[in-house]
Protein backbone atom coordinates (compact mmCIF):
# COMPACT_ATOMS: atom_id res chain seq x y z
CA UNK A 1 0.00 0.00 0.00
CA UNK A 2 1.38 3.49 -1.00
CA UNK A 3 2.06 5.60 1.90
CA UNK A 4 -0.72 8.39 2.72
CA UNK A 5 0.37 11.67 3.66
CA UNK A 6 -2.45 12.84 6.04
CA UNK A 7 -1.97 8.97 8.35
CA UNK A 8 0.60 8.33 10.84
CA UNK A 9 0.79 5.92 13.12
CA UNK A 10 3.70 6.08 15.83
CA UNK A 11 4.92 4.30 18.84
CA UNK A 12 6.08 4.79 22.35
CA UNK A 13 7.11 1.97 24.67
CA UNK A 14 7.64 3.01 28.29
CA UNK A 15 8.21 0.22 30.56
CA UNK A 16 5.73 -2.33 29.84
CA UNK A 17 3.38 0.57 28.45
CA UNK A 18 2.99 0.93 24.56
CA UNK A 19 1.60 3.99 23.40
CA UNK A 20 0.08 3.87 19.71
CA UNK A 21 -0.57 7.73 18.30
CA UNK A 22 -2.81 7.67 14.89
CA UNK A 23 -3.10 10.85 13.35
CA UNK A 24 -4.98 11.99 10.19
CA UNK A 25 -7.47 10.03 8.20
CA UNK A 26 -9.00 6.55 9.33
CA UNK A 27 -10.90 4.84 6.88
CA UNK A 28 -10.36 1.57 4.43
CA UNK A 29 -7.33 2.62 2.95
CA UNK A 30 -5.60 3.14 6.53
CA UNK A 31 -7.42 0.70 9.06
CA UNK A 32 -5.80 -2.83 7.83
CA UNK A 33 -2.71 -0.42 8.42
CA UNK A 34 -3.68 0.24 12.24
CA UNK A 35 -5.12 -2.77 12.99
CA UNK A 36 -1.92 -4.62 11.84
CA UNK A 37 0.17 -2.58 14.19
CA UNK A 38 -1.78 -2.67 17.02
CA UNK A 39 -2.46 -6.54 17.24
CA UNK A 40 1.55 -7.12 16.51
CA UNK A 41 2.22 -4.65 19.56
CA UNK A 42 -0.84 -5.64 21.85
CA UNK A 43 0.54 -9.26 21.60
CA UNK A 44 4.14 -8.58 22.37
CA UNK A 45 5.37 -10.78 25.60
CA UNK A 46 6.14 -7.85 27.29
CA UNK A 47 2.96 -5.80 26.26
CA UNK A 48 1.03 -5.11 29.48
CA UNK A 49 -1.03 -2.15 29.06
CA UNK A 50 -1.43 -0.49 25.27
CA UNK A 51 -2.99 3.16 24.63
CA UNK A 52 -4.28 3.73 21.52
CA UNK A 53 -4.65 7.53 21.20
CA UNK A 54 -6.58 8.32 18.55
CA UNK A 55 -6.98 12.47 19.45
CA UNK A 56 -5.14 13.35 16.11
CA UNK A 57 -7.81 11.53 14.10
CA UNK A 58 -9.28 13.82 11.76
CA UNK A 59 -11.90 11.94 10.22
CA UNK A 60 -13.31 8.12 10.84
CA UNK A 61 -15.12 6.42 8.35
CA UNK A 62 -17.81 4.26 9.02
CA UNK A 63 -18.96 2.77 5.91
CA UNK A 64 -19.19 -1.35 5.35
């Protein structure tokens, strides 16, 4: 998948804490993207708590 300008999705680990920061568009293009990275880091051994802050989401589609 070609990379979108307006999506991000970043990372923080501290401790046993992952952060995951989406910001811009979220819709069928960009959710396999998300979804992806968020079930390889929420299953991680050493995964205890993951935040998934989505407060730079611009837009969400709904549709399907």
């Amino acid at each position: 998948m070609a990379p979108r300008p307006n999506f991000r999705i970043e990372t923080l680990q501290t401790g046993s804490a992952i952060t995951i920061t989406v910001t811009g568009e979220l819709d069928s293009a960009t959710g396999a993207e998300m979804l992806e990275r968020f079930e390889a880091l929420a299953t991680a051994p050493d995964a205890r708590e993951v935040v998934l802050d989505l407060t730079g989401v611009s837009f969400i589609d709904s549709a399907g």
